[in-house]
Protein backbone atom coordinates (compact mmCIF):
# COMPACT_ATOMS: atom_id res chain seq x y z
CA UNK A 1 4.69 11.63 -11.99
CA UNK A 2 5.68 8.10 -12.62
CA UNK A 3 6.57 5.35 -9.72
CA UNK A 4 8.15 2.28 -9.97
CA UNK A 5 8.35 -0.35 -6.81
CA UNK A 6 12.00 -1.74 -7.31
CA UNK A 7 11.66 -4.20 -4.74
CA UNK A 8 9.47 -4.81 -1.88
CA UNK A 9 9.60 -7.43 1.44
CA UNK A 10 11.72 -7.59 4.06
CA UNK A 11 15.00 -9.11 2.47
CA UNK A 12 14.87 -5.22 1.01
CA UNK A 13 12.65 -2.03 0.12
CA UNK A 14 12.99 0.62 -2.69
CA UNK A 15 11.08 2.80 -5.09
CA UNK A 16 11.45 4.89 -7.84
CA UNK A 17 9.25 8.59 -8.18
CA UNK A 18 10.00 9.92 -10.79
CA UNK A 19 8.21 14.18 -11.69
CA UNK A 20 8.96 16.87 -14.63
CA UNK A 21 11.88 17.87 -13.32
CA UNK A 22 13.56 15.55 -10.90
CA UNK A 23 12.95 11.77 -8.83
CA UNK A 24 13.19 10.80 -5.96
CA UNK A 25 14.24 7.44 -4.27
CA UNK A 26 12.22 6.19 -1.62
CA UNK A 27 14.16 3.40 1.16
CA UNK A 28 17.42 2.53 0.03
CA UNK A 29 17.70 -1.56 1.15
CA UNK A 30 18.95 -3.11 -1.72
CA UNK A 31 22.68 -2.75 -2.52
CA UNK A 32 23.66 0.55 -4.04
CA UNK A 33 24.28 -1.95 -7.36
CA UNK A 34 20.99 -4.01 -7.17
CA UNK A 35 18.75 -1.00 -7.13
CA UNK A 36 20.71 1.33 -10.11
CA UNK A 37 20.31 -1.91 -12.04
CA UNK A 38 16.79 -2.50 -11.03
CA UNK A 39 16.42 1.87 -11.89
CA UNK A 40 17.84 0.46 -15.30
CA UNK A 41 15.78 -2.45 -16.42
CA UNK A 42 12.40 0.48 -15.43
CA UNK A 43 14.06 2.61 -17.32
CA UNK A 44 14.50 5.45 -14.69
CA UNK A 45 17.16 7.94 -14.60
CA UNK A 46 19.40 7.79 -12.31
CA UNK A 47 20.75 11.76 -12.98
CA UNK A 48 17.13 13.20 -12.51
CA UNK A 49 17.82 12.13 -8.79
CA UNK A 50 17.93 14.79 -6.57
CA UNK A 51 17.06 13.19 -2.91
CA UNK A 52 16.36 10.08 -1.07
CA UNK A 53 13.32 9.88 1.49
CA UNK A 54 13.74 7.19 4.28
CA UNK A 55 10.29 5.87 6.14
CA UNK A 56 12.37 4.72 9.19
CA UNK A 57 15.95 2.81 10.24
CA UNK A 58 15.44 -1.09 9.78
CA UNK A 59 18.20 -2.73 7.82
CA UNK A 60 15.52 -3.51 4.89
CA UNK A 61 14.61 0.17 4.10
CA UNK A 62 18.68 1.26 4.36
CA UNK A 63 21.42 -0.96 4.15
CA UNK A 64 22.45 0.35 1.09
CA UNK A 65 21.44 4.03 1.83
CA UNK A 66 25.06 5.31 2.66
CA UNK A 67 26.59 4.09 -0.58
CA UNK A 68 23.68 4.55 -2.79
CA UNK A 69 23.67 8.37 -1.23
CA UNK A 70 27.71 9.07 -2.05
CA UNK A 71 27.37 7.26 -5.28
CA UNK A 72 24.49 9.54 -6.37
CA UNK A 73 25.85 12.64 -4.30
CA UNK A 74 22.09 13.11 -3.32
CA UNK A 75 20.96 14.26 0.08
CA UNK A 76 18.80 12.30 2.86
CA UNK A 77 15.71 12.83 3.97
CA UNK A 78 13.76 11.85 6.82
CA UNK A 79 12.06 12.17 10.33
CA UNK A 80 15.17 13.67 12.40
CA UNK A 81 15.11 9.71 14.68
CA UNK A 82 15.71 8.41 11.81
CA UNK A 83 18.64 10.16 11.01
CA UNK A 84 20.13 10.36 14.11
CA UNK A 85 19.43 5.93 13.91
CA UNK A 86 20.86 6.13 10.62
CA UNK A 87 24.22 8.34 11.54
CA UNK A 88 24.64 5.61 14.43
CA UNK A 89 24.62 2.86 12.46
CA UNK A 90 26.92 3.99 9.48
CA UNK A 91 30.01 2.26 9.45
CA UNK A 92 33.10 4.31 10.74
CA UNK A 93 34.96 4.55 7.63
CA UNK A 94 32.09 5.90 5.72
CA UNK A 95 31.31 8.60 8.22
CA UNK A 96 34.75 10.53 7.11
CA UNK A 97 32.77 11.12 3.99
CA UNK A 98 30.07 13.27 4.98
CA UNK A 99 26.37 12.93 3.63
CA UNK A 100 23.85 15.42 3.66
CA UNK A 101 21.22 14.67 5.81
CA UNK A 102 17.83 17.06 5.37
CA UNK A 103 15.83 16.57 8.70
CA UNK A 104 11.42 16.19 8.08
CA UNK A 105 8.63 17.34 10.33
CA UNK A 106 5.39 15.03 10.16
CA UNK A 107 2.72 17.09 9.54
CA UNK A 108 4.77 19.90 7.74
CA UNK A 109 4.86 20.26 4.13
CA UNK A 110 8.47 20.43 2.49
CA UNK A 111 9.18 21.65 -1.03
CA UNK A 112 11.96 19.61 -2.56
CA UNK A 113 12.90 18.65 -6.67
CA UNK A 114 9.70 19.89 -7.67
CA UNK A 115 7.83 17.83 -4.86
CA UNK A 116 5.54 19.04 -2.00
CA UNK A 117 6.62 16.16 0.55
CA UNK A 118 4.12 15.77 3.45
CA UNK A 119 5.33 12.96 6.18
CA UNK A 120 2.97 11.40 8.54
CA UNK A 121 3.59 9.45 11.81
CA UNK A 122 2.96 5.49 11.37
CA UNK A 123 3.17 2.75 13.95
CA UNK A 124 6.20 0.39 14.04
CA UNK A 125 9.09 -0.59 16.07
CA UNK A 126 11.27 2.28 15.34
CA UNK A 127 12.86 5.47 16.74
CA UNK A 128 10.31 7.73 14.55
CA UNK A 129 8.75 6.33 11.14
CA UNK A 130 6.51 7.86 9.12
CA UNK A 131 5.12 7.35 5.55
CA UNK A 132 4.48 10.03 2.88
CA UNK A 133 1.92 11.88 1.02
CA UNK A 134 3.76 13.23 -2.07
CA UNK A 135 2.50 15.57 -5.06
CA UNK A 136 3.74 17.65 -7.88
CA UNK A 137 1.07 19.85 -9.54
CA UNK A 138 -2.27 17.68 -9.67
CA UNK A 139 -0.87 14.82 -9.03
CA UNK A 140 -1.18 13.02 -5.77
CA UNK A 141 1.02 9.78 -4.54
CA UNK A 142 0.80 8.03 -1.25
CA UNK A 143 3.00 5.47 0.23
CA UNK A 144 2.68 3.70 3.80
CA UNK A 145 4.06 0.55 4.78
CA UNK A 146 5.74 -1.00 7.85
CA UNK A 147 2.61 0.25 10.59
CA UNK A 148 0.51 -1.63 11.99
CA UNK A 149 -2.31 0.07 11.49
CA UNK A 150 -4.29 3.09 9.57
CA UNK A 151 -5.75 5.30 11.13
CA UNK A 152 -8.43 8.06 10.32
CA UNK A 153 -5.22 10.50 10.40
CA UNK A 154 -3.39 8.60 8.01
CA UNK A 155 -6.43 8.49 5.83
CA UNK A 156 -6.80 11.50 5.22
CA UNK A 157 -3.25 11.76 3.77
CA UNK A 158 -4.19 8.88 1.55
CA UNK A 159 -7.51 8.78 0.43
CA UNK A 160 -7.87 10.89 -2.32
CA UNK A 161 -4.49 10.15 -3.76
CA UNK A 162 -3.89 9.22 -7.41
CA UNK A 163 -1.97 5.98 -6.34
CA UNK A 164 -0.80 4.60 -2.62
CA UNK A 165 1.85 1.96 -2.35
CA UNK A 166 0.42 0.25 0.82
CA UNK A 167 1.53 -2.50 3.02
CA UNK A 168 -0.26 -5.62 2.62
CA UNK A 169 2.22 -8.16 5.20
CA UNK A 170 0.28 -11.20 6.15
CA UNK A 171 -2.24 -13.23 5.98
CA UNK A 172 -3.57 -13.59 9.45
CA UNK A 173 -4.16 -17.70 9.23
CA UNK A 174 -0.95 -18.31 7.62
CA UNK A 175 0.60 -16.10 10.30
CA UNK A 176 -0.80 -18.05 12.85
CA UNK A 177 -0.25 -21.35 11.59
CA UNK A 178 3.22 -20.29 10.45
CA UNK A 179 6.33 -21.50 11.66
CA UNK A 180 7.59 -18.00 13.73
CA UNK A 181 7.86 -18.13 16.96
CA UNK A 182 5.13 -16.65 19.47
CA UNK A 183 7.06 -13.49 20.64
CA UNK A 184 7.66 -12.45 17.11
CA UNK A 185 3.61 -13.67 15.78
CA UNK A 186 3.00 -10.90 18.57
CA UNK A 187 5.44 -8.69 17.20
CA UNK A 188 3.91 -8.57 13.46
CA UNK A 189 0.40 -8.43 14.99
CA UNK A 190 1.05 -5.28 17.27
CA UNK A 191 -1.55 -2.78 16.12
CA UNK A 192 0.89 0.05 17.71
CA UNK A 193 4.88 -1.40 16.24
CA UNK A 194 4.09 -4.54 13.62
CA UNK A 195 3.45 -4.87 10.43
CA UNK A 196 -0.40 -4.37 7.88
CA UNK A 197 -2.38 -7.61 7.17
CA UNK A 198 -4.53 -8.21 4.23
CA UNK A 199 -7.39 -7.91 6.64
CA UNK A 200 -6.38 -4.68 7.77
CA UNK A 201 -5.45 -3.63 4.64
CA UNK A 202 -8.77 -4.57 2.60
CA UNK A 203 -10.65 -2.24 5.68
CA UNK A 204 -8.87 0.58 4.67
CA UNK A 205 -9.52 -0.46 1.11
CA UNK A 206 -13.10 -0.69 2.06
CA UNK A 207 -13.40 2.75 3.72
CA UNK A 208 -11.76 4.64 0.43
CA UNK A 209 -14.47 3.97 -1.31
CA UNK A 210 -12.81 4.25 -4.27
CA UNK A 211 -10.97 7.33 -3.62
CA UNK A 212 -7.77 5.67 -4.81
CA UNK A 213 -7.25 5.69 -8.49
CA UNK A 214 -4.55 2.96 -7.87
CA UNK A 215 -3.00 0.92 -5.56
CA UNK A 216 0.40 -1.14 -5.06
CA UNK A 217 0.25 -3.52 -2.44
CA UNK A 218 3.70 -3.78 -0.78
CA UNK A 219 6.06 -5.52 1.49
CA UNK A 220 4.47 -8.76 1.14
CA UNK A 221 5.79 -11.79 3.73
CA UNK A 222 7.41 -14.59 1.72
CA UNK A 223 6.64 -17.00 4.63
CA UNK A 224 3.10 -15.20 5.80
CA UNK A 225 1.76 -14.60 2.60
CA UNK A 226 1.19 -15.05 -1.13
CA UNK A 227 0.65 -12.70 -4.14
CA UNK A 228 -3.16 -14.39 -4.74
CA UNK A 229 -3.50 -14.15 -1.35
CA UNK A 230 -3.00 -10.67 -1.02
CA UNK A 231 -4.72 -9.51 -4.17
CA UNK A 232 -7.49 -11.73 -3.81
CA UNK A 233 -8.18 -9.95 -0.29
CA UNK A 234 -7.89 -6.27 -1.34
CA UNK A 235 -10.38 -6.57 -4.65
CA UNK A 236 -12.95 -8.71 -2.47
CA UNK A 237 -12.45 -5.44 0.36
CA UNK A 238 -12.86 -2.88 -2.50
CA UNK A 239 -16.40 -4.10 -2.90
CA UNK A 240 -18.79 -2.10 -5.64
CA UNK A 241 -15.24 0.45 -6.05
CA UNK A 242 -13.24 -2.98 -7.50
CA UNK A 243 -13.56 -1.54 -11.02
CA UNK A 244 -12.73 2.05 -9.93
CA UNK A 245 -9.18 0.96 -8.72
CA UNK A 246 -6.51 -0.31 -10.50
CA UNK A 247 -4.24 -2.52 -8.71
CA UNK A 248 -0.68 -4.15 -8.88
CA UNK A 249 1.61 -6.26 -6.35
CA UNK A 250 5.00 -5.67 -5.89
CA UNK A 251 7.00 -7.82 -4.79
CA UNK A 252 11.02 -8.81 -3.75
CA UNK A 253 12.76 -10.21 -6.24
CA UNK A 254 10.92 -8.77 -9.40
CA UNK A 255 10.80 -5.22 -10.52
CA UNK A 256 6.92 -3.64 -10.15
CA UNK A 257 5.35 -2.32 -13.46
CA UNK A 258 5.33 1.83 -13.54
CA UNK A 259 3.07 3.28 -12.97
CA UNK A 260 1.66 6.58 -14.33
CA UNK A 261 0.46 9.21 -12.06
């Protein structure tokens, strides 16, 4: 396997997975046009897709699901609230084309293009979001972002994986000093509907002990956060295991290295 962040942060989300025999999208929120030319300049295929996963229904992870899915003539997949979100919020003209819509079961494993995809329950402010523990033959992929926390549930679907793409929002000072409003400071914070920290993100870091081989930290906060903020947090978290784990940032408006699985 191969995986390429496209983009990552809340103006829009969207990856790349790419096995032997087929790829996956995961989170359609750029334009259908923005993210085949972003699949370009990584040099994916676009005909080797055969699906697109979905982690939940904001506008960042699917405005440009419903064209991206017609234009590819690729099904969707995802927790069955987040279809039934998605369906509501597709725009009447497009519903008189029909997409296929394949419904997932956290906890259950489902064999798709050559993938075993296993989704797992996270914790934000939507109908039913989940993140994923993917893997084709040996190799092992994890991706969880938009929850605001980890639990030891969601561990064990991660630790042990070849590479995670993990949520790494805000920096808790910045957030607090920051210019958002209480209500929504609150919001991000929420252990049980917001949004990862580095803090939070450099425990579970910590607690791997190097059972990651690497890791992409995702949907950074442009206003919250910085790159060498981020970064600087995770390797200081990774402790004695900073030379066992390789790791990248992805970020909005720049298309992540791939990464070999």
């Amino acid at each position: 396997m191969k995986a390429t962040v496209l983009a990552s942060g809340s103006k829009g989300n969207c990856t790349y997975l790419e096995g032997g025999s087929g790829a996956l999208i995961i989170d359609a929120g750029l334009s259908a046009r923005e993210a085949l030319k972003r699949l370009e300049c990584a040099g994916g295929n676009p005909e080797l897709i055969e699906g697109i996963l979905v982690t939940h229904e904001h506008s960042d992870h699917i405005s440009g699901l419903d064209t991206l899915a017609r234009k590819l003539d690729v099904p969707v997949l995802a927790t069955q609230g987040t279809l039934w979100e998605f369906e509501s919020k597709r725009n009447p003209k497009s519903r008189l084309k029909e997409i296929s819509m394949i419904p997932l079961k956290t906890g259950d494993i489902f064999e798709f293009a050559g993938f075993k995809i296993k989704p797992f329950s996270t914790y934000h402010d939507a109908i039913d979001p989940c993140g994923f523990r993917i893997l084709e033959g040996d190799s092992r992929f994890g991706f969880c972002t938009d929850t605001g926390q980890i639990t030891e549930k969601m561990e064990e679907e991660l630790f042990g994986c070849d590479a995670v793409v993990l949520e790494s929002n805000h920096c808790p000072v910045m957030l607090e000093n920051g210019p958002y409003p209480k209500f929504l400071k609150e919001r991000i914070r929420d252990k049980k509907r917001g949004h990862l920290s580095n803090t939070a993100a450099g425990e579970f870091i910590k607690r791997s002990h190097g059972d990651i081989g690497e890791i992409i930290l995702a949907h950074l906060s442009q206003e919250n956060n910085t790159p060498e903020k981020a970064l600087t947090s995770a390797k200081n978290s990774a402790g004695l295991s900073v030379d066992d784990i390789l790791f990248e940032v992805s970020l909005q408006d720049k298309v992540c290295g791939t990464i070999k699985i």
